[in-house]
Protein backbone atom coordinates (compact mmCIF):
# COMPACT_ATOMS: atom_id res chain seq x y z
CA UNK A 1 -68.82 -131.24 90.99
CA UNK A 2 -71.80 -132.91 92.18
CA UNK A 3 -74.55 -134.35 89.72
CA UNK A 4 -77.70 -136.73 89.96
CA UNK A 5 -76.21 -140.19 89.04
CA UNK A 6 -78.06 -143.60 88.62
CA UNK A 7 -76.22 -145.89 91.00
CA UNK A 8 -77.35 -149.50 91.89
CA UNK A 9 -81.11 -148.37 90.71
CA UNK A 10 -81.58 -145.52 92.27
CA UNK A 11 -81.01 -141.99 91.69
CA UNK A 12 -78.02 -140.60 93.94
CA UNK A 13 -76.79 -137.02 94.18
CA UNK A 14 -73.04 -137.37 94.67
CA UNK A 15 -69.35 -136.14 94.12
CA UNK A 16 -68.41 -137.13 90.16
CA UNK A 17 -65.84 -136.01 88.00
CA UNK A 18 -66.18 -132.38 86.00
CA UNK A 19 -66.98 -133.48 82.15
CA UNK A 20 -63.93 -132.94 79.45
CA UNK A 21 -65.84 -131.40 76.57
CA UNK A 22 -64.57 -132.45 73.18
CA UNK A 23 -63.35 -129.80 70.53
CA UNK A 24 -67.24 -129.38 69.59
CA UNK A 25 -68.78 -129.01 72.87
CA UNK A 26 -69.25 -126.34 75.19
CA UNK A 27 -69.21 -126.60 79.53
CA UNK A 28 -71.50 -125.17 80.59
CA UNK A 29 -71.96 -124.23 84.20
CA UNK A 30 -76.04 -125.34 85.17
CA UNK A 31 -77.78 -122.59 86.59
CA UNK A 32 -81.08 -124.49 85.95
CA UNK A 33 -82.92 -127.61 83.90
CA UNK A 34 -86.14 -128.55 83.22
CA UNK A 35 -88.04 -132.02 83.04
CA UNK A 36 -89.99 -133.98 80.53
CA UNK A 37 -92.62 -136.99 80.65
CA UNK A 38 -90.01 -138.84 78.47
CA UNK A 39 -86.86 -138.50 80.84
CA UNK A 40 -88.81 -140.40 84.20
CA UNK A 41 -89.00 -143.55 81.56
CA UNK A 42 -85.48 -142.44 80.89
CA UNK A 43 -83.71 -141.82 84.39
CA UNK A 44 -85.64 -145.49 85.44
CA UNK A 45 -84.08 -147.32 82.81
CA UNK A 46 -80.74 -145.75 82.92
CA UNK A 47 -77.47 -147.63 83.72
CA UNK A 48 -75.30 -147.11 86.84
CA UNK A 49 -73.05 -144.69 86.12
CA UNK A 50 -75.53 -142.52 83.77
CA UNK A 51 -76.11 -138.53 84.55
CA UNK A 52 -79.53 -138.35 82.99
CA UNK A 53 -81.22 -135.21 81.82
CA UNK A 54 -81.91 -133.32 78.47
CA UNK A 55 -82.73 -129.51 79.05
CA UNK A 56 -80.22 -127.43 80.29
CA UNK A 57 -79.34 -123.60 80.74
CA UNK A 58 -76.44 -121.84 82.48
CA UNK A 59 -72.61 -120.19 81.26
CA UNK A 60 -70.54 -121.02 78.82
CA UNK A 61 -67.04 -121.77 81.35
CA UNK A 62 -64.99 -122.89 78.28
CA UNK A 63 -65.99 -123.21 74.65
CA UNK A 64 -66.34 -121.18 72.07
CA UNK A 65 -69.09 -119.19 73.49
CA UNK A 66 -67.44 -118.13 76.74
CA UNK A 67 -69.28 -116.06 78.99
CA UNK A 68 -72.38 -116.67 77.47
CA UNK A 69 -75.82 -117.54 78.00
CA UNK A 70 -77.03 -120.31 76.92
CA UNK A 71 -79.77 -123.06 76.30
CA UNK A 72 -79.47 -126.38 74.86
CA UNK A 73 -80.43 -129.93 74.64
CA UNK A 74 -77.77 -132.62 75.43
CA UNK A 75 -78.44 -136.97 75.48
CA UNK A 76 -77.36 -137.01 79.01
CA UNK A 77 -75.99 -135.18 81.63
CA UNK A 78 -77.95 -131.92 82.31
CA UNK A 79 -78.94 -133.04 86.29
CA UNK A 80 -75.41 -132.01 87.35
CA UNK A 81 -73.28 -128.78 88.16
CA UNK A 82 -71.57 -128.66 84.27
CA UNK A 83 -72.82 -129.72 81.43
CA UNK A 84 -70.80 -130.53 78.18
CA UNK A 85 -72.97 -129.38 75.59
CA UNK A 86 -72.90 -129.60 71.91
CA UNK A 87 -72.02 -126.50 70.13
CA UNK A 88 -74.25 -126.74 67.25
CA UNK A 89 -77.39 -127.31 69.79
CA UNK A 90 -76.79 -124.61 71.92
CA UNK A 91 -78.25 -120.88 71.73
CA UNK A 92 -78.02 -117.97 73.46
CA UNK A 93 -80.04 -116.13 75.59
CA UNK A 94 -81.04 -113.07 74.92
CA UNK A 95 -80.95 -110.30 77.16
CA UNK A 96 -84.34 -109.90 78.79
CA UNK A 97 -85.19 -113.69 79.53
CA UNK A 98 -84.61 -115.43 82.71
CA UNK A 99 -81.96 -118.51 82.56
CA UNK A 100 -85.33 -120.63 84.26
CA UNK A 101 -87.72 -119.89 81.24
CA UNK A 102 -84.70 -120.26 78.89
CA UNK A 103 -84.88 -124.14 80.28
CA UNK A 104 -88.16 -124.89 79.76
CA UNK A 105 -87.30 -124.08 75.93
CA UNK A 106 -84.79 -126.97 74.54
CA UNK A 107 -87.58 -130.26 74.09
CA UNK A 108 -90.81 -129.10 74.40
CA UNK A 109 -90.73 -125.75 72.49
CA UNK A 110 -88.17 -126.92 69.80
CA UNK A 111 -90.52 -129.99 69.21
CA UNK A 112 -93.33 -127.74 68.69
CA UNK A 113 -91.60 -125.35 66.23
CA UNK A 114 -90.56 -128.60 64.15
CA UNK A 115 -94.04 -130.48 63.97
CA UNK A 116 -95.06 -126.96 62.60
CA UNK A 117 -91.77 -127.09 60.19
CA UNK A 118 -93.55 -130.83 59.41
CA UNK A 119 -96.64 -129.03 58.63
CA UNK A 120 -95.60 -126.01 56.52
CA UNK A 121 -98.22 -123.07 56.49
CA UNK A 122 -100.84 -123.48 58.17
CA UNK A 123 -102.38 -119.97 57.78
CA UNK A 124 -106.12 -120.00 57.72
CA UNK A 125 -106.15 -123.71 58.57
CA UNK A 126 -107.68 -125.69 61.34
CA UNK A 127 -105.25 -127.21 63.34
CA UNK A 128 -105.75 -129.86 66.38
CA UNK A 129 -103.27 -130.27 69.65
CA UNK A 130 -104.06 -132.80 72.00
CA UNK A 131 -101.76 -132.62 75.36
CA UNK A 132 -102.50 -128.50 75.63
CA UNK A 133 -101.62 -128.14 79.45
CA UNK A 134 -98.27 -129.68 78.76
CA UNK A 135 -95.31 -128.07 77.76
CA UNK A 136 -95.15 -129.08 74.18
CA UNK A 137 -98.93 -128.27 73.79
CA UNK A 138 -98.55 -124.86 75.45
CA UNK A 139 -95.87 -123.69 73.11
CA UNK A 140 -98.17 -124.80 70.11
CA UNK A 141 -100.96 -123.07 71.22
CA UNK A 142 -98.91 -120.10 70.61
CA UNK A 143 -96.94 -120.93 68.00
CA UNK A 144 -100.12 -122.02 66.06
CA UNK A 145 -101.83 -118.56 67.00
CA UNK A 146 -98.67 -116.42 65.51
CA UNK A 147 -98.99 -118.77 62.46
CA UNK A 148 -102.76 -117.76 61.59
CA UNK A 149 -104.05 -121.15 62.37
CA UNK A 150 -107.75 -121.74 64.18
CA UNK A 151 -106.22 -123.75 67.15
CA UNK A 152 -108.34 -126.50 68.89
CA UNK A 153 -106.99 -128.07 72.02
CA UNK A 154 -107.66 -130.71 74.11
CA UNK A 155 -107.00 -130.57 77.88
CA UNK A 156 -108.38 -133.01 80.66
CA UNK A 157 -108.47 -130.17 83.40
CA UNK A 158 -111.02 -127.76 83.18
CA UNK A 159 -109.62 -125.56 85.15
CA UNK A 160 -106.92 -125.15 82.69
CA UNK A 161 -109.47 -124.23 79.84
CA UNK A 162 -109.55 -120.37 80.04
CA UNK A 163 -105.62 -119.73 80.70
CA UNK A 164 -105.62 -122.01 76.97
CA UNK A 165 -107.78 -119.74 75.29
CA UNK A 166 -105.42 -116.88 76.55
CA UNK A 167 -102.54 -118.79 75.03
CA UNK A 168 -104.26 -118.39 71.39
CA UNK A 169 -106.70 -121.73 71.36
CA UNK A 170 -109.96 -120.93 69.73
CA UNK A 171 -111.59 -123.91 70.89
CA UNK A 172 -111.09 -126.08 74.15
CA UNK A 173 -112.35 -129.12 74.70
CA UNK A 174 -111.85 -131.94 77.36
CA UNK A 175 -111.38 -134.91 75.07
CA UNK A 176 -111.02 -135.88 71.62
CA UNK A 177 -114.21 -136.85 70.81
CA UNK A 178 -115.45 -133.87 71.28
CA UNK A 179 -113.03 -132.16 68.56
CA UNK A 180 -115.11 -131.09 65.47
CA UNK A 181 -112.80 -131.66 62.36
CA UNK A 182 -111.39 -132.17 59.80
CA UNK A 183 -107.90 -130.77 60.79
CA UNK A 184 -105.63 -129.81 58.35
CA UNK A 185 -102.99 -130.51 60.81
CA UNK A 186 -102.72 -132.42 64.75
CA UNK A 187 -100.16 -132.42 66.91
CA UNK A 188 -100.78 -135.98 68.85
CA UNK A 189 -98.78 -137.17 72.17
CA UNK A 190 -101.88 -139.20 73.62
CA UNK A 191 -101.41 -142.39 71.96
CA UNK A 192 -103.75 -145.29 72.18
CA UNK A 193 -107.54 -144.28 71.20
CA UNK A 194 -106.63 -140.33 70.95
CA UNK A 195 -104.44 -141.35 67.99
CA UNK A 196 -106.64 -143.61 65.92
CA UNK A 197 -109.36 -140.84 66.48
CA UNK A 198 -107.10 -138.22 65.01
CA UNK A 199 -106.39 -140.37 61.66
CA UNK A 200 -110.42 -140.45 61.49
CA UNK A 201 -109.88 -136.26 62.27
CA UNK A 202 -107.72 -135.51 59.91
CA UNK A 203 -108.21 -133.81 56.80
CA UNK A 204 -107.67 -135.29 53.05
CA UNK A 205 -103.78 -134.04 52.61
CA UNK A 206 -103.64 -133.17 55.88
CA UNK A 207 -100.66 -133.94 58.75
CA UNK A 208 -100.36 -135.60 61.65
CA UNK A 209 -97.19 -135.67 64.06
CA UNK A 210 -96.62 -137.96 66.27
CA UNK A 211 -94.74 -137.06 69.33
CA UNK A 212 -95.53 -139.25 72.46
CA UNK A 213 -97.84 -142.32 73.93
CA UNK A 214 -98.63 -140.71 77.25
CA UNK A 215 -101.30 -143.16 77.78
CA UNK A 216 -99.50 -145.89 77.32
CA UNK A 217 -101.80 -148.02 75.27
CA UNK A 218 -101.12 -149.53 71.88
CA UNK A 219 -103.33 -147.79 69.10
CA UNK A 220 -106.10 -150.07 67.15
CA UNK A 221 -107.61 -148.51 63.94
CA UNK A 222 -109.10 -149.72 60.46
CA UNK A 223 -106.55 -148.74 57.93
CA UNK A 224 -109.19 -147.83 55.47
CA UNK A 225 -109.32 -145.07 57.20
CA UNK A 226 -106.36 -143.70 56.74
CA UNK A 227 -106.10 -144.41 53.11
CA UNK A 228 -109.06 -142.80 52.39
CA UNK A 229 -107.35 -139.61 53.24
CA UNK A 230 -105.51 -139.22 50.25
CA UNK A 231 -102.50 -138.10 50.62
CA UNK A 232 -102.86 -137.08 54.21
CA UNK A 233 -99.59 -138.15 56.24
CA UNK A 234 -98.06 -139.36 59.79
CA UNK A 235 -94.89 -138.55 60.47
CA UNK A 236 -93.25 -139.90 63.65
CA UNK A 237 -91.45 -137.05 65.43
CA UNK A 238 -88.34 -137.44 67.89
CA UNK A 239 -86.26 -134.05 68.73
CA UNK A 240 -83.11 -135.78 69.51
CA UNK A 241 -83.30 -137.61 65.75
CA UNK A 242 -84.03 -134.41 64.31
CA UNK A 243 -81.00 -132.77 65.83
CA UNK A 244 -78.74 -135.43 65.12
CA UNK A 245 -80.03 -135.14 61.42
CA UNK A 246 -79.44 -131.19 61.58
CA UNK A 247 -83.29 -130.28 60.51
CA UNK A 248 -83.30 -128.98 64.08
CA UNK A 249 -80.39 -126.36 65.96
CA UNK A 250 -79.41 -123.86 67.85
CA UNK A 251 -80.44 -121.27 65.45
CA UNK A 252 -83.63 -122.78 65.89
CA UNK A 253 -83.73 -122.49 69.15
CA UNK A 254 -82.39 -118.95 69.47
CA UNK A 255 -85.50 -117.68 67.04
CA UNK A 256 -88.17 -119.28 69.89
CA UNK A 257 -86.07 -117.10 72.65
CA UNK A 258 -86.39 -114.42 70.76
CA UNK A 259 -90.35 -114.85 70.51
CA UNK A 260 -90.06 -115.07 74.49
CA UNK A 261 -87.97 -111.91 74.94
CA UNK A 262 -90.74 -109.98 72.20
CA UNK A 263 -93.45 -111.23 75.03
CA UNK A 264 -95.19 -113.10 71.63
CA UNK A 265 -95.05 -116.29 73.32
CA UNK A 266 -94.94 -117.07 76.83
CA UNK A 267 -92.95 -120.10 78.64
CA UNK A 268 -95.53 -122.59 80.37
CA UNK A 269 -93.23 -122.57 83.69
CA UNK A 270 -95.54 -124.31 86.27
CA UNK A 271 -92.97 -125.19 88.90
CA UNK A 272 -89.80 -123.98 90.79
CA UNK A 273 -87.68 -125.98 92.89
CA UNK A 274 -83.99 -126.27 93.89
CA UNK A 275 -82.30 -129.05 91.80
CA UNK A 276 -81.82 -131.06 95.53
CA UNK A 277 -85.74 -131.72 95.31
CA UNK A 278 -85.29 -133.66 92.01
CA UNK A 279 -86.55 -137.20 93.14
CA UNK A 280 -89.79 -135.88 94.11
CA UNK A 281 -90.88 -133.27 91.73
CA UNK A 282 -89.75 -136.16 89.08
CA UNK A 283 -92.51 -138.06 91.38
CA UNK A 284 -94.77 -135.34 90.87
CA UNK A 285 -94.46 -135.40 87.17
CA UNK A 286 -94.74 -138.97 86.91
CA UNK A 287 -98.28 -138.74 88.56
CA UNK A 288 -99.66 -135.75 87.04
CA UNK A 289 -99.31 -133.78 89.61
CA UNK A 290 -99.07 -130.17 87.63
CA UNK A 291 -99.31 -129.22 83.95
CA UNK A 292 -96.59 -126.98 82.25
CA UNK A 293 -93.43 -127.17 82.87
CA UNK A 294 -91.42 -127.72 86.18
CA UNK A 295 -87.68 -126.01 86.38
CA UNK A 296 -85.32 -126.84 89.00
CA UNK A 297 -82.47 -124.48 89.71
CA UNK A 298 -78.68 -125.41 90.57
């Protein structure tokens, strides 16, 4: 088969050999993946010999799911013609949705449906998402909506502001600052000065997830801040920790596909390509080039 593979520091699309899945795991035949922020860090720092890539959607070849549809998240491995896949992570697709949204499902939409786990109901409550063009924001949007939450969002591109609202956001606004709160809950992949503003946001008893550092900065804030929130906590999420722990799975996964195939929440696909463009839509990514998600097809 051929795959993506890190050899001598550089990203090489070669010959490798097919993956043996264990007595758990599923192969999967790739019929598309899609790319997160966190996986350029990733692919960079990976050793020779590594098949990076987390999102992936195609057949079931041999497993217990033969024949099937499915979507997953795997540790490595998706960039490649098979896949072996976890069993317990892996859903399947419902009849009705397209194998390239089913990709853009695995990372960003499961870790918005567990921040919102995090949360617990959030009916009638104000919530804040920072990051809304991205794909974890644009699943909140909507996943907050269907919850009965007031959702405020915070997106850098104007131009991005109305297709938001359309999503389910109540309020838009271009940066942080300009949030009115107190939130009963925020959803926060900024980092740096966007997170110490949303422990001054956040409501007494009130949640904050943590998901990302996008900008890159270290975060500076008083701590009496924080403590003066009562109760109000931060909890620190990673998907593939929360999979490995089983609070996250396939079932989870299969109930956000079924929200897609309903038409109650739509998948933020922003770009197609064929998997042979890889290097530079990963380029792309890297430099904010689009919001959403990007899907490359095998």
């Amino acid at each position: 088969m051929k795959a993506w593979i890190k050899r001598e520091g550089r990203l090489q699309l070669e010959d490798v050999p097919e993956p043996a899945p264990g007595s758990d795991e599923l192969l999967v035949r790739v019929e598309a993946f899609s790319l997160n922020r966190g996986e350029v860090r990733t692919a960079r720092a990976a050793a020779d010999g590594v098949i990076p890539g987390w999102d992936v959607a195609g057949t079931v070849v041999k497993g217990a799911k033969e024949g099937a549809r499915v979507a997953a998240i795997v540790n490595n491995g998706a960039w490649a013609e098979l896949a072996r896949v976890p069993a317990v992570r892996a859903a399947v697709i419902p009849d009705g949705v397209d194998v390239e949204v089913a990709a853009t499902t695995p990372i960003a939409g499961l870790t918005a449906m567990r921040a919102f786990a995090v949360a617990g109901s959030v009916v009638g409550k104000e919530i804040l998402i920072t990051g809304g063009s991205g794909g974890v924001g644009q699943f909140a949007i909507q996943l907050g909506a269907i919850a009965g939450a007031n959702v405020t969002t915070i997106s850098s591109r104007e131009s991005q502001h109305d297709a938001l609202r359309k999503l389910g956001a109540r309020d838009v606004v271009t940066k942080i600052e300009d949030a009115n709160g107190p939130f009963d809950f925020i959803l926060e992949s900024v980092g740096g000065s966007s997170f110490a503003k949303a422990i001054e946001l956040v409501a007494r008893e009130g949640t904050i997830v943590t998901i990302g550092n996008s900008a890159e900065e270290p975060t500076t804030f008083n701590v009496r801040t924080l403590y003066a929130k009562g109760a109000a906590k931060v909890y620190g999420l990673i998907i593939f920790e929360e999979m490995e722990q089983r609070r996250v799975t396939g079932r989870d996964l299969e109930q956000l596909l079924a929200l897609i195939r309903d038409g109650r929440v739509e998948a933020p696909v922003e770009v197609r390509r064929c998997w042979t463009e890889l290097p530079q839509v990963l380029d792309d990514l890297e430099n904010r080039r689009y919001s959403g998600k990007a899907v490359l097809t095998v």
